[in-house]
PDB file of N, CA and C in Angstrom:
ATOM      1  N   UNK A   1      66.710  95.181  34.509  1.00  0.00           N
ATOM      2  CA  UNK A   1      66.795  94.184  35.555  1.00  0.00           C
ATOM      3  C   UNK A   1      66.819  94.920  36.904  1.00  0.00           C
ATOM      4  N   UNK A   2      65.979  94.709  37.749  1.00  0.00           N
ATOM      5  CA  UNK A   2      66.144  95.159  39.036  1.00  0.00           C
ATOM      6  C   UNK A   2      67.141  94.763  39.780  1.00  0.00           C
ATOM      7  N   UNK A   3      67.489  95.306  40.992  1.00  0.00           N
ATOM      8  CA  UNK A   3      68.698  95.374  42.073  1.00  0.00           C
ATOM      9  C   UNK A   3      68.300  93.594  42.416  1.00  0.00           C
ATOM     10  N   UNK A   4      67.171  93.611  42.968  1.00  0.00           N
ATOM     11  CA  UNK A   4      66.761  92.259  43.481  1.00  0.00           C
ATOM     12  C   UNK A   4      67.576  90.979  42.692  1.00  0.00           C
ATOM     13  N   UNK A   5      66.482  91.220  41.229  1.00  0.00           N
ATOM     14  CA  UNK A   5      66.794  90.179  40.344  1.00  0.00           C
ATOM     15  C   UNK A   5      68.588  89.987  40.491  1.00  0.00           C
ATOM     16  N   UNK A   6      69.699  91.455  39.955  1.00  0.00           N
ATOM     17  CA  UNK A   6      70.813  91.318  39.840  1.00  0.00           C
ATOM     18  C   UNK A   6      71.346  90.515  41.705  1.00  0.00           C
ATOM     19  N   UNK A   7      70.969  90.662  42.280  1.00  0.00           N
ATOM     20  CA  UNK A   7      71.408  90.135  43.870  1.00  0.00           C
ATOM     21  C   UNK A   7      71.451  88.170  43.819  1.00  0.00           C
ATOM     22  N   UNK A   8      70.334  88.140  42.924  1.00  0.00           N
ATOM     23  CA  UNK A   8      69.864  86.871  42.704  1.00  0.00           C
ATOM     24  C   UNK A   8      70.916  85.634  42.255  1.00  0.00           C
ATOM     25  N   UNK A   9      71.306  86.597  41.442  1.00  0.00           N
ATOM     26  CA  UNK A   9      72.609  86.029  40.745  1.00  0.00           C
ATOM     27  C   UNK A   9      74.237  85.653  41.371  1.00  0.00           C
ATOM     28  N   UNK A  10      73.837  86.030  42.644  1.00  0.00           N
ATOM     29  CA  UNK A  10      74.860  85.699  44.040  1.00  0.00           C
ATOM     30  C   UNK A  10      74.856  84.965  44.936  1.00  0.00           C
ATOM     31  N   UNK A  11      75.246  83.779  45.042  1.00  0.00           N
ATOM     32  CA  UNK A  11      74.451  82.841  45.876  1.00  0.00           C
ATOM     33  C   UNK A  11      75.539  82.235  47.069  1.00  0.00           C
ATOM     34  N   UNK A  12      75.184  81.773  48.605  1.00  0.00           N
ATOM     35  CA  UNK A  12      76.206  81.627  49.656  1.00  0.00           C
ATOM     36  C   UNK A  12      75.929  80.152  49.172  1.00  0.00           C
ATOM     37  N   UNK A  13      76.662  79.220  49.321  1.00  0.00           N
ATOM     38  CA  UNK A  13      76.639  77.940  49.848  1.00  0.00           C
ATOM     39  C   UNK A  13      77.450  77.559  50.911  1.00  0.00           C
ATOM     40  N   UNK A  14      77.525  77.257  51.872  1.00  0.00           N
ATOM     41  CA  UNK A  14      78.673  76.480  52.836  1.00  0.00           C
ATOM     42  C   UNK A  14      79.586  75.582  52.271  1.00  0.00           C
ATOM     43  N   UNK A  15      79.215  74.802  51.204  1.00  0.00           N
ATOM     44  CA  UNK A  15      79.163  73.666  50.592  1.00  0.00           C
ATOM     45  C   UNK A  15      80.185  74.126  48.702  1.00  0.00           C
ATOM     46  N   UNK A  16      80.240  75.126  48.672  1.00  0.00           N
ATOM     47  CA  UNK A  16      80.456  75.581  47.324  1.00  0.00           C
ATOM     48  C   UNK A  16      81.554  77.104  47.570  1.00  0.00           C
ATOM     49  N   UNK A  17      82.869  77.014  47.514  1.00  0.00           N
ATOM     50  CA  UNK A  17      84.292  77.741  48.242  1.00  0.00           C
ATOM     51  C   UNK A  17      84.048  78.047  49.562  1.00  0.00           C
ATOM     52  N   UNK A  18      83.787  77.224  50.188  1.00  0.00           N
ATOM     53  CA  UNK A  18      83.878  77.377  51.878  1.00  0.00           C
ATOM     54  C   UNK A  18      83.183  78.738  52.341  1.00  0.00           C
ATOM     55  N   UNK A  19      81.790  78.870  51.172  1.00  0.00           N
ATOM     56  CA  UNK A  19      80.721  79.549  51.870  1.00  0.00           C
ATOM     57  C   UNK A  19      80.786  81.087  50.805  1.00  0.00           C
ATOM     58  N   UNK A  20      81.733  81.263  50.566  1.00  0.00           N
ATOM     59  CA  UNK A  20      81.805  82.901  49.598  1.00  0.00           C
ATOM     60  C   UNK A  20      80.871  82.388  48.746  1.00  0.00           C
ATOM     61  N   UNK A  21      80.561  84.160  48.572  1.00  0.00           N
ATOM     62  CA  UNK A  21      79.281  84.226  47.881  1.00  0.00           C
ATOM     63  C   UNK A  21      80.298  84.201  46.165  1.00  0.00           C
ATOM     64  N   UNK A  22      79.383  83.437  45.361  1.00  0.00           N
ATOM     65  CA  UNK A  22      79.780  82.566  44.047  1.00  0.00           C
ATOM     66  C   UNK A  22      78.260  83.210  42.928  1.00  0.00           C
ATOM     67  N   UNK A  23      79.462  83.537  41.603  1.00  0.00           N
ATOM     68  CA  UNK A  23      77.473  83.412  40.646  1.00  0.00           C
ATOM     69  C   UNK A  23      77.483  82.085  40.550  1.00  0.00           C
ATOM     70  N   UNK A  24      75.952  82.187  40.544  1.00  0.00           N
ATOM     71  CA  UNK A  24      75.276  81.299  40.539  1.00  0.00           C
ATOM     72  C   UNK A  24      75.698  80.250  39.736  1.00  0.00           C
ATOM     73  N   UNK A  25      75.776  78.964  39.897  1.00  0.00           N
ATOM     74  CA  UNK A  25      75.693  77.959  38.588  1.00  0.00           C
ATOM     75  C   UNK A  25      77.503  77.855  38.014  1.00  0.00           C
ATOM     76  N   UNK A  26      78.421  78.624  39.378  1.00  0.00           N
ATOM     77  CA  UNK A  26      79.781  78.445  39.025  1.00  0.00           C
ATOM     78  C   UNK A  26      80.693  78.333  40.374  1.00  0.00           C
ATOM     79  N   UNK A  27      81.918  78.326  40.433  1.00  0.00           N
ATOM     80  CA  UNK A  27      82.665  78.359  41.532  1.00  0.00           C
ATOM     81  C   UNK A  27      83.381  80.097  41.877  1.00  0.00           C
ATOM     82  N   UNK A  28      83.181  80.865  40.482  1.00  0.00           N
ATOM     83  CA  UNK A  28      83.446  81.990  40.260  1.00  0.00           C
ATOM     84  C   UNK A  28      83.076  82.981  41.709  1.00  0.00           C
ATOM     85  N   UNK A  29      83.978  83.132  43.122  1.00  0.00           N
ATOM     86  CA  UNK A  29      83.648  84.174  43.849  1.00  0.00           C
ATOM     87  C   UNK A  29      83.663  85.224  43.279  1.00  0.00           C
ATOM     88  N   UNK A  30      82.641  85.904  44.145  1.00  0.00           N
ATOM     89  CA  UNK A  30      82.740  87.593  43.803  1.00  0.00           C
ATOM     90  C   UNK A  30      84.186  88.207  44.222  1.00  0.00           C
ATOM     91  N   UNK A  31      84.304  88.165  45.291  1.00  0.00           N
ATOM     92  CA  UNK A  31      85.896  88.419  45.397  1.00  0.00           C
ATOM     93  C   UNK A  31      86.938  88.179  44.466  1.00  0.00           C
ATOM     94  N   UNK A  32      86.926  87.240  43.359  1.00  0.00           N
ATOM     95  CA  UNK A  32      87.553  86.640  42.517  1.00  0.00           C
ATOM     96  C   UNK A  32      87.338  87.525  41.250  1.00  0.00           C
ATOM     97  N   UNK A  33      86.167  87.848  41.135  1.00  0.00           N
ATOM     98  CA  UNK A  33      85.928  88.740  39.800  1.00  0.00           C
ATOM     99  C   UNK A  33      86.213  90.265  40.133  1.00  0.00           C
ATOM    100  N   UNK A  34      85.465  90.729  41.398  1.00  0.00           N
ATOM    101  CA  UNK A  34      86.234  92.280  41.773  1.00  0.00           C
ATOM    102  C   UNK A  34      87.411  92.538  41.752  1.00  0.00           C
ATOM    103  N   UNK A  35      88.522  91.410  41.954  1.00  0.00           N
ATOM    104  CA  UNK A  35      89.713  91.371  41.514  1.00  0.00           C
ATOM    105  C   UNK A  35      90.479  91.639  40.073  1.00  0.00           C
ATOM    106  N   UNK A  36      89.355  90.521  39.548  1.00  0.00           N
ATOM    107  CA  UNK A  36      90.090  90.559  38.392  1.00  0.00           C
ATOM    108  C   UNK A  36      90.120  92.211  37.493  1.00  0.00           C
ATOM    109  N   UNK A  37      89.087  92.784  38.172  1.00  0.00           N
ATOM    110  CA  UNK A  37      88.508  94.144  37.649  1.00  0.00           C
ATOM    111  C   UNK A  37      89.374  95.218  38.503  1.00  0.00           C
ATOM    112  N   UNK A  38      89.764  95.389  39.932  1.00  0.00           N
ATOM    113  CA  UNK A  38      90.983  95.727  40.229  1.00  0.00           C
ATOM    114  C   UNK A  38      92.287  96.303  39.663  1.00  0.00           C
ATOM    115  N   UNK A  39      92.379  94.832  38.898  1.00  0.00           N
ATOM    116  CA  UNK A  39      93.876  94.551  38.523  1.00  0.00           C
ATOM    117  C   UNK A  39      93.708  94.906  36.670  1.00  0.00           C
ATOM    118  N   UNK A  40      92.468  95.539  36.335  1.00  0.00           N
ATOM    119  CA  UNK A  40      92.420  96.027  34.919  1.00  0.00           C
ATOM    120  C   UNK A  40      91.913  95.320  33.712  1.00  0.00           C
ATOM    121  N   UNK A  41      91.272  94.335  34.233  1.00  0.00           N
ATOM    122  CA  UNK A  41      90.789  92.961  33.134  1.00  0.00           C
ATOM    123  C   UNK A  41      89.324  94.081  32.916  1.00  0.00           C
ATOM    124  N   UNK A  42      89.218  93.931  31.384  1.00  0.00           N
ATOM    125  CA  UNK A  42      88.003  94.107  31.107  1.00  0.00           C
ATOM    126  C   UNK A  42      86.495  93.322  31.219  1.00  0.00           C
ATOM    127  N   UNK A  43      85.197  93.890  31.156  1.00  0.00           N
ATOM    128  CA  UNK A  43      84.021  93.070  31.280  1.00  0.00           C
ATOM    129  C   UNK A  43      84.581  91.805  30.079  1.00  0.00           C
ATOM    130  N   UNK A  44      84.616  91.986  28.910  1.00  0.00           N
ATOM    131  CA  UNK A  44      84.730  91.534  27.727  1.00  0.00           C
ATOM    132  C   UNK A  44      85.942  90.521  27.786  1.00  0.00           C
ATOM    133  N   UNK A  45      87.175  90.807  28.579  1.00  0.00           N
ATOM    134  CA  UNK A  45      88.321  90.015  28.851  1.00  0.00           C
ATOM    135  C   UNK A  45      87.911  88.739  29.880  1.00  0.00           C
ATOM    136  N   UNK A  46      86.975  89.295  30.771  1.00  0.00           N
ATOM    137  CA  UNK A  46      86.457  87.966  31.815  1.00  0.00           C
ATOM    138  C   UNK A  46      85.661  87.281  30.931  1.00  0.00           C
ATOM    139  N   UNK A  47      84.645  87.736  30.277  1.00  0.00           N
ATOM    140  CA  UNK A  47      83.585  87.010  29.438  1.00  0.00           C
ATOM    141  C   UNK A  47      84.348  85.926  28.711  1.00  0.00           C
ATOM    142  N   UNK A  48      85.351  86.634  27.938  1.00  0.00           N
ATOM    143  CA  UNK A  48      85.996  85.576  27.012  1.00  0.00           C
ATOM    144  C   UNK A  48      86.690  84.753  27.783  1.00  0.00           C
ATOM    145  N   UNK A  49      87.320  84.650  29.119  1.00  0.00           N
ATOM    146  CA  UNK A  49      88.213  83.998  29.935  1.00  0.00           C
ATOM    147  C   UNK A  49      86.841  83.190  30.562  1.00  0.00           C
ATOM    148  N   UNK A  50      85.749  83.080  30.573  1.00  0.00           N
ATOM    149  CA  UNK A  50      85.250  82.307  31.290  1.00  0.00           C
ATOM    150  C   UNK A  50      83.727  82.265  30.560  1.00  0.00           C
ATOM    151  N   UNK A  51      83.504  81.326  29.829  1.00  0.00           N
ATOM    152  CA  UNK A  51      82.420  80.736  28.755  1.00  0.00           C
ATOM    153  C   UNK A  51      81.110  80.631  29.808  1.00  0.00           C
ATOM    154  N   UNK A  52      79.690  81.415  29.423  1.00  0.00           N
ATOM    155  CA  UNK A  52      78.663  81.182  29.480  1.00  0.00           C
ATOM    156  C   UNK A  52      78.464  82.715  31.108  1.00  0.00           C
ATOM    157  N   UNK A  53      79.453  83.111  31.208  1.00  0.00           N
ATOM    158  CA  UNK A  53      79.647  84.315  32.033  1.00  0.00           C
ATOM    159  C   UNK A  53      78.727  85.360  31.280  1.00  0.00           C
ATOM    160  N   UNK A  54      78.164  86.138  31.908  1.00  0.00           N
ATOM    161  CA  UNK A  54      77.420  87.376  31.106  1.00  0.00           C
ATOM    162  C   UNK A  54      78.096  89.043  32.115  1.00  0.00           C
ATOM    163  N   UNK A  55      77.935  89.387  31.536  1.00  0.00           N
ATOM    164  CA  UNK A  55      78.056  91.122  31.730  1.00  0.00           C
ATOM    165  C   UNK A  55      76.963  91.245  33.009  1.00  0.00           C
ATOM    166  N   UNK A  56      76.263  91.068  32.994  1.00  0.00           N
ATOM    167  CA  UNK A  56      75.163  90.879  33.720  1.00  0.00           C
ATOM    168  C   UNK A  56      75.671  90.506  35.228  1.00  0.00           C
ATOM    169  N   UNK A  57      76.590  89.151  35.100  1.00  0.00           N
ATOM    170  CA  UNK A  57      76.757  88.414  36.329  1.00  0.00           C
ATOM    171  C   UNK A  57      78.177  89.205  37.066  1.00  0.00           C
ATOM    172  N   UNK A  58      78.812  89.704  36.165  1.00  0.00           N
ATOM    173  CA  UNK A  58      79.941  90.744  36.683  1.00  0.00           C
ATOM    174  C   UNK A  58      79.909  91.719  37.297  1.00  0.00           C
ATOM    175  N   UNK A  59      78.355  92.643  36.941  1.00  0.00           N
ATOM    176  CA  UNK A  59      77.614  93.863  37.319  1.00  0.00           C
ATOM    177  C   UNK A  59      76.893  93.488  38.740  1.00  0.00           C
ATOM    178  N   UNK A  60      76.760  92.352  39.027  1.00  0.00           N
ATOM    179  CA  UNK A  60      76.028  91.652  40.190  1.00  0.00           C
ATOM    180  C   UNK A  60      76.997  91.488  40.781  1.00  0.00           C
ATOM    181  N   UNK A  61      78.279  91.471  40.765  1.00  0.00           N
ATOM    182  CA  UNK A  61      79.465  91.513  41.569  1.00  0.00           C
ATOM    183  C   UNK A  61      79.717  92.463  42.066  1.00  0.00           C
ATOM    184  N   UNK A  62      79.478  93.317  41.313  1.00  0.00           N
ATOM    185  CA  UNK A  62      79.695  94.900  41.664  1.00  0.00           C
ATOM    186  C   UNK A  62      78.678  95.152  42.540  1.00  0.00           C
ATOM    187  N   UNK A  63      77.557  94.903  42.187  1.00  0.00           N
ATOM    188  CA  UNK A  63      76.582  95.531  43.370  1.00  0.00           C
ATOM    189  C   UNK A  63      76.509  95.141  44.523  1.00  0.00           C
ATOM    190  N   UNK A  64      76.773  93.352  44.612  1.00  0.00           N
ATOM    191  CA  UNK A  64      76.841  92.613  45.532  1.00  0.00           C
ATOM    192  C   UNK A  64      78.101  93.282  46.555  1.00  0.00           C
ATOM    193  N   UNK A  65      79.005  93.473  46.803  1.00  0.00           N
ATOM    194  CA  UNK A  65      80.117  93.892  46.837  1.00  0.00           C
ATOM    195  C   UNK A  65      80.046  95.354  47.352  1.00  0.00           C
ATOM    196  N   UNK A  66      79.170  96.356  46.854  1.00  0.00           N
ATOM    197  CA  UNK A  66      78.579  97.734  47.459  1.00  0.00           C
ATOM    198  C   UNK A  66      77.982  97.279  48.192  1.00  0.00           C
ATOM    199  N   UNK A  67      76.690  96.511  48.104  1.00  0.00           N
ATOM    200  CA  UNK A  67      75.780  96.253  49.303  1.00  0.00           C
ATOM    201  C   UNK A  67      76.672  95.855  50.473  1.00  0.00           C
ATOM    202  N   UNK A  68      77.501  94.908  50.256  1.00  0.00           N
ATOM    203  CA  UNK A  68      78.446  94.429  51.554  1.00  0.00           C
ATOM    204  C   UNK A  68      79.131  95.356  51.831  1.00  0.00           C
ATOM    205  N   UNK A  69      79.323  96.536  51.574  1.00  0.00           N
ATOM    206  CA  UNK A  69      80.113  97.673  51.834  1.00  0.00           C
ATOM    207  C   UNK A  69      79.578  98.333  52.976  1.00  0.00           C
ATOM    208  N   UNK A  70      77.847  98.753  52.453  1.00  0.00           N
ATOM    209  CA  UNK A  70      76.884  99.878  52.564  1.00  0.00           C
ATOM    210  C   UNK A  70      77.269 100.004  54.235  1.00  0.00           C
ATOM    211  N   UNK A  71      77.252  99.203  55.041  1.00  0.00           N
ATOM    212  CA  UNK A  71      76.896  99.226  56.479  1.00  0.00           C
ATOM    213  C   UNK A  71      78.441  98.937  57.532  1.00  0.00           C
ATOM    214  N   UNK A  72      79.270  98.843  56.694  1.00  0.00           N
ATOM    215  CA  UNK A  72      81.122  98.378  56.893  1.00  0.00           C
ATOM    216  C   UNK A  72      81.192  99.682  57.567  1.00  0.00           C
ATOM    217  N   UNK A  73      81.935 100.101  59.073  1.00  0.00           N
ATOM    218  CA  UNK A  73      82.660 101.476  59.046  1.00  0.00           C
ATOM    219  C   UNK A  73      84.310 100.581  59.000  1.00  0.00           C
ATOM    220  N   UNK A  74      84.512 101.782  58.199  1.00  0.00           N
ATOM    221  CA  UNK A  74      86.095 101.551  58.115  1.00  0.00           C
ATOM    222  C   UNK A  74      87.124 101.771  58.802  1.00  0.00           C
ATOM    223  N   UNK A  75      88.328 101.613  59.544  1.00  0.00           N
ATOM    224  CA  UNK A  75      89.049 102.288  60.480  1.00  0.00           C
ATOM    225  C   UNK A  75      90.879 102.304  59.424  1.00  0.00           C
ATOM    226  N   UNK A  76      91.553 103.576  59.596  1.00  0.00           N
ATOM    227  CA  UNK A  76      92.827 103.123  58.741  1.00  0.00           C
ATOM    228  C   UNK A  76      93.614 102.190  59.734  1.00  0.00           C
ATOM    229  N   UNK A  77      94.390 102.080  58.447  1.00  0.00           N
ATOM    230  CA  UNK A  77      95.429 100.651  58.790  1.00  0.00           C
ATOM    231  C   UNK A  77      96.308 101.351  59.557  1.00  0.00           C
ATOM    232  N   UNK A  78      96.819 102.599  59.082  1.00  0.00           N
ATOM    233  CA  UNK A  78      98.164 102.844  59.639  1.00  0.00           C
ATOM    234  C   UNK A  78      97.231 104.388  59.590  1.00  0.00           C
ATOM    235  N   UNK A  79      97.968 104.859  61.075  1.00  0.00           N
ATOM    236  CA  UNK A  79      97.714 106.369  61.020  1.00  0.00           C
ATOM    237  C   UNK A  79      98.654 107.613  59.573  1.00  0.00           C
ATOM    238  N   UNK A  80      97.998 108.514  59.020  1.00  0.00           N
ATOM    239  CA  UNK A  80      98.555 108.921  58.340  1.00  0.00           C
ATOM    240  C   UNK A  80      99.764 109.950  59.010  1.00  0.00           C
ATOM    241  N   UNK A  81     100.767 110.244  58.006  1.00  0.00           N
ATOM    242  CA  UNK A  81     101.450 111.531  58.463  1.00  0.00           C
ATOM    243  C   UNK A  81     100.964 112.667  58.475  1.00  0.00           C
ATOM    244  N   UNK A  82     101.455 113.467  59.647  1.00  0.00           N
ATOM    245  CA  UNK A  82     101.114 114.292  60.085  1.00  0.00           C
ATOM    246  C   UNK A  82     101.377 115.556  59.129  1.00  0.00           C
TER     247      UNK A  82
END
């Protein structure tokens, strides 16, 4: 599957969680699944927690999620110690 195709699978609505990007065909934000992956949930643990989900659409989270990264500069929160 190409980058494209996997991007595809990410869709904005205004209209569908007040605009976050969602897979397709659910209410599921990406923010919502990078989380759940965060906090240690497996591909296989979301799949089973959420029927008709693919591996596929989780991996499109991930990329989706780098791409929104790619062009971010970051600044720290708190200066470190010296």
């Amino acid at each position: 599957m190409t980058e494209k195709q996997m991007l595809e699978r990410i869709v904005i609505n205004p209209n569908v969680m007040v605009g976050k990007p969602v897979i397709k065909g659910t209410r599921l934000t990406v923010e919502y699944i990078v989380g759940l992956l965060a906090h240690g949930a497996t591909f296989d643990e979301i799949i089973q927690e959420y029927q008709g989900l693919t591996a596929e659409d989780i991996q499109a989270c991930l990329l989706f999620a780098t791409k929104s990264l790619e062009s971010t500069a970051f600044m720290p929160l708190e200066a470190e110690p010296a």
